[in-house]
Protein backbone atom coordinates (compact mmCIF):
# COMPACT_ATOMS: atom_id res chain seq x y z
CA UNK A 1 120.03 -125.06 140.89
CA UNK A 2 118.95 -123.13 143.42
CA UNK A 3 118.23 -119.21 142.86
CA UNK A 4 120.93 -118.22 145.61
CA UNK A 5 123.47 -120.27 143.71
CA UNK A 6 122.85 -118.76 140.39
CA UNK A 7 123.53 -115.48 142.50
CA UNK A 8 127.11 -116.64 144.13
CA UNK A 9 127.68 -118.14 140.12
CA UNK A 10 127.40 -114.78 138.89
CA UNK A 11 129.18 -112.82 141.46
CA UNK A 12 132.03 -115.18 142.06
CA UNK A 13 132.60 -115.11 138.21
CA UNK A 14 131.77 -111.29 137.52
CA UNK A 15 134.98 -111.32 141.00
CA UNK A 16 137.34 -113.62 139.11
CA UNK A 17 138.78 -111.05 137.14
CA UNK A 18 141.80 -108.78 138.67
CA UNK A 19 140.30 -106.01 136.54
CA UNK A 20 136.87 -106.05 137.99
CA UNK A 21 138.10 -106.62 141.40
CA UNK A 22 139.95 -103.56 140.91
CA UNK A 23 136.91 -101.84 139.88
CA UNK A 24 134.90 -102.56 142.77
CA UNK A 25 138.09 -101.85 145.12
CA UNK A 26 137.79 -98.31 143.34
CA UNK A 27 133.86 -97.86 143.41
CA UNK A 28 133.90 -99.01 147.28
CA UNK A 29 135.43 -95.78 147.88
CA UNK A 30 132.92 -93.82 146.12
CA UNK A 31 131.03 -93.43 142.55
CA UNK A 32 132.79 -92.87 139.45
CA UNK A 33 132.39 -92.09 135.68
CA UNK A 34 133.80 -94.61 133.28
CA UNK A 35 136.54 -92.84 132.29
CA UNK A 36 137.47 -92.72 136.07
CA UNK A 37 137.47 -96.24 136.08
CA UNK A 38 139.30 -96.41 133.10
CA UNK A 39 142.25 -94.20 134.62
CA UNK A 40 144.52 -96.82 135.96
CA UNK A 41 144.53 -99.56 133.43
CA UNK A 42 146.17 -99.68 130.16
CA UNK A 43 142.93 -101.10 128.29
CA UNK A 44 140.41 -99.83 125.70
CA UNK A 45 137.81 -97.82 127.04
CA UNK A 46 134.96 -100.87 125.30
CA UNK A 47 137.14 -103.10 127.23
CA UNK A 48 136.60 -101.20 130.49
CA UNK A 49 132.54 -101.07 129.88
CA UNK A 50 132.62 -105.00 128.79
CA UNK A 51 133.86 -105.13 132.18
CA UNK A 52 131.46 -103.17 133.80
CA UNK A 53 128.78 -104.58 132.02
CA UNK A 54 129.70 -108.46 133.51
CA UNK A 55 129.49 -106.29 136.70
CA UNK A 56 126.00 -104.38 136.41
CA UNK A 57 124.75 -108.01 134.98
CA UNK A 58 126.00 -109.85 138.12
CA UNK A 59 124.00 -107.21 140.21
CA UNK A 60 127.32 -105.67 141.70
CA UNK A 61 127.00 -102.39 140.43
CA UNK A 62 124.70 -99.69 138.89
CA UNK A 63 125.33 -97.29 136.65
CA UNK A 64 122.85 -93.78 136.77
CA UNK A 65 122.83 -90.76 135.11
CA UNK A 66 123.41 -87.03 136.46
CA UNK A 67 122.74 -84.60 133.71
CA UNK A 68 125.92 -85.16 131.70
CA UNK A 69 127.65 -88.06 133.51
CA UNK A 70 126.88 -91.62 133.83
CA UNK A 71 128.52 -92.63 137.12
CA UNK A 72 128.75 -96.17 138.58
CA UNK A 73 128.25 -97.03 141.50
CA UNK A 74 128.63 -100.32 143.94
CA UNK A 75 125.98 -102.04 145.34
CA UNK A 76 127.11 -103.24 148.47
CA UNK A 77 124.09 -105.30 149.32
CA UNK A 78 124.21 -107.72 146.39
CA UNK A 79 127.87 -108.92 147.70
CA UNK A 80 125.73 -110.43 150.92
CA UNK A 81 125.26 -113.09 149.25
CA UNK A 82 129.30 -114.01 149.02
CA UNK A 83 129.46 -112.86 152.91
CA UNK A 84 126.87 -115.27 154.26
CA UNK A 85 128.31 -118.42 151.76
CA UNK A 86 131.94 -117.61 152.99
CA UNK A 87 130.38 -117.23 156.95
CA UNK A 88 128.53 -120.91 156.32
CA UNK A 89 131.31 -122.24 154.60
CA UNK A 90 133.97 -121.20 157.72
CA UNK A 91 131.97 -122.16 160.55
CA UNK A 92 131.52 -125.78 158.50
CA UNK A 93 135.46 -126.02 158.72
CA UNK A 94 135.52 -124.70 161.81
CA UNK A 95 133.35 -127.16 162.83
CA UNK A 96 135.17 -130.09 161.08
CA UNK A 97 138.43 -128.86 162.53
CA UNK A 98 137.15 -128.48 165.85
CA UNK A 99 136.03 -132.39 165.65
CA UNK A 100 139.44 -133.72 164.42
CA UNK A 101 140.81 -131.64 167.23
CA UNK A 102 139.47 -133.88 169.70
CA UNK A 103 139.90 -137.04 168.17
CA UNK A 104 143.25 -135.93 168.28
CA UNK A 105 143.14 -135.41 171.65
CA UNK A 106 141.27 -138.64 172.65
CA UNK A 107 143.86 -140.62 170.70
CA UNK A 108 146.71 -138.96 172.60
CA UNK A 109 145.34 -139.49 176.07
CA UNK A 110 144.86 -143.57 174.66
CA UNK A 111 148.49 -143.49 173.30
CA UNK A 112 149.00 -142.04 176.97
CA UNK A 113 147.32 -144.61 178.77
CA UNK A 114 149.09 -147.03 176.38
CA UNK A 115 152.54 -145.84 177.20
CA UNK A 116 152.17 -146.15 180.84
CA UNK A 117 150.71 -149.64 180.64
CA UNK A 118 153.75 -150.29 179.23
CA UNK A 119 156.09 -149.33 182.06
């Protein structure tokens, strides 16, 4: 398996939860502590760092340390990854879709050509 799949593996998995998508939705707009993650969700604070931890493993985050606090933060870079797979992956389709498009075509200017034969 290549390295850069083990990457999209990680992060796709560390994204599948609601909970940690809403925790990187939260940490896009700026660093937070833990229990400012913790806020909005009706979980156990060890729940909320199990979830962070999935996240700092996959890369997506990083947690630091200012005197007292421990925010987290998101590391934006290590979701570039995910944005050049989904950019391949559309301009594949696109691609595919742009080929049945005109076959499409071609076979409606035969059935065409076959109609007026006809007449």
């Amino acid at each position: 398996m290549p390295p850069q799949s083990a990457t999209l593996d990680a992060t796709f998995s560390a994204l599948a939860d609601p909970t940690r998508r809403a925790i990187v939705a939260r940490l896009a707009k700026g660093d937070a502590t833990v229990l400012e993650l913790a806020a909005p969700f009706d979980i156990s604070l060890p729940a909320i760092s199990r979830h962070l931890k999935v996240l700092e493993q996959a890369g997506l985050i990083a947690r630091g340390r200012d005197a007292q606090r421990r925010p987290c933060r998101l590391r934006p870079e290590a979701l570039a990854p995910v944005s050049e797979w989904v950019e391949h992956t559309q301009q594949a389709w696109e691609a595919r879709l742009e080929r049945l498009d005109d076959y499409l075509r071609e076979l409606q200017k035969k059935e065409k050509k076959h109609v007026k034969k006809r007449r």
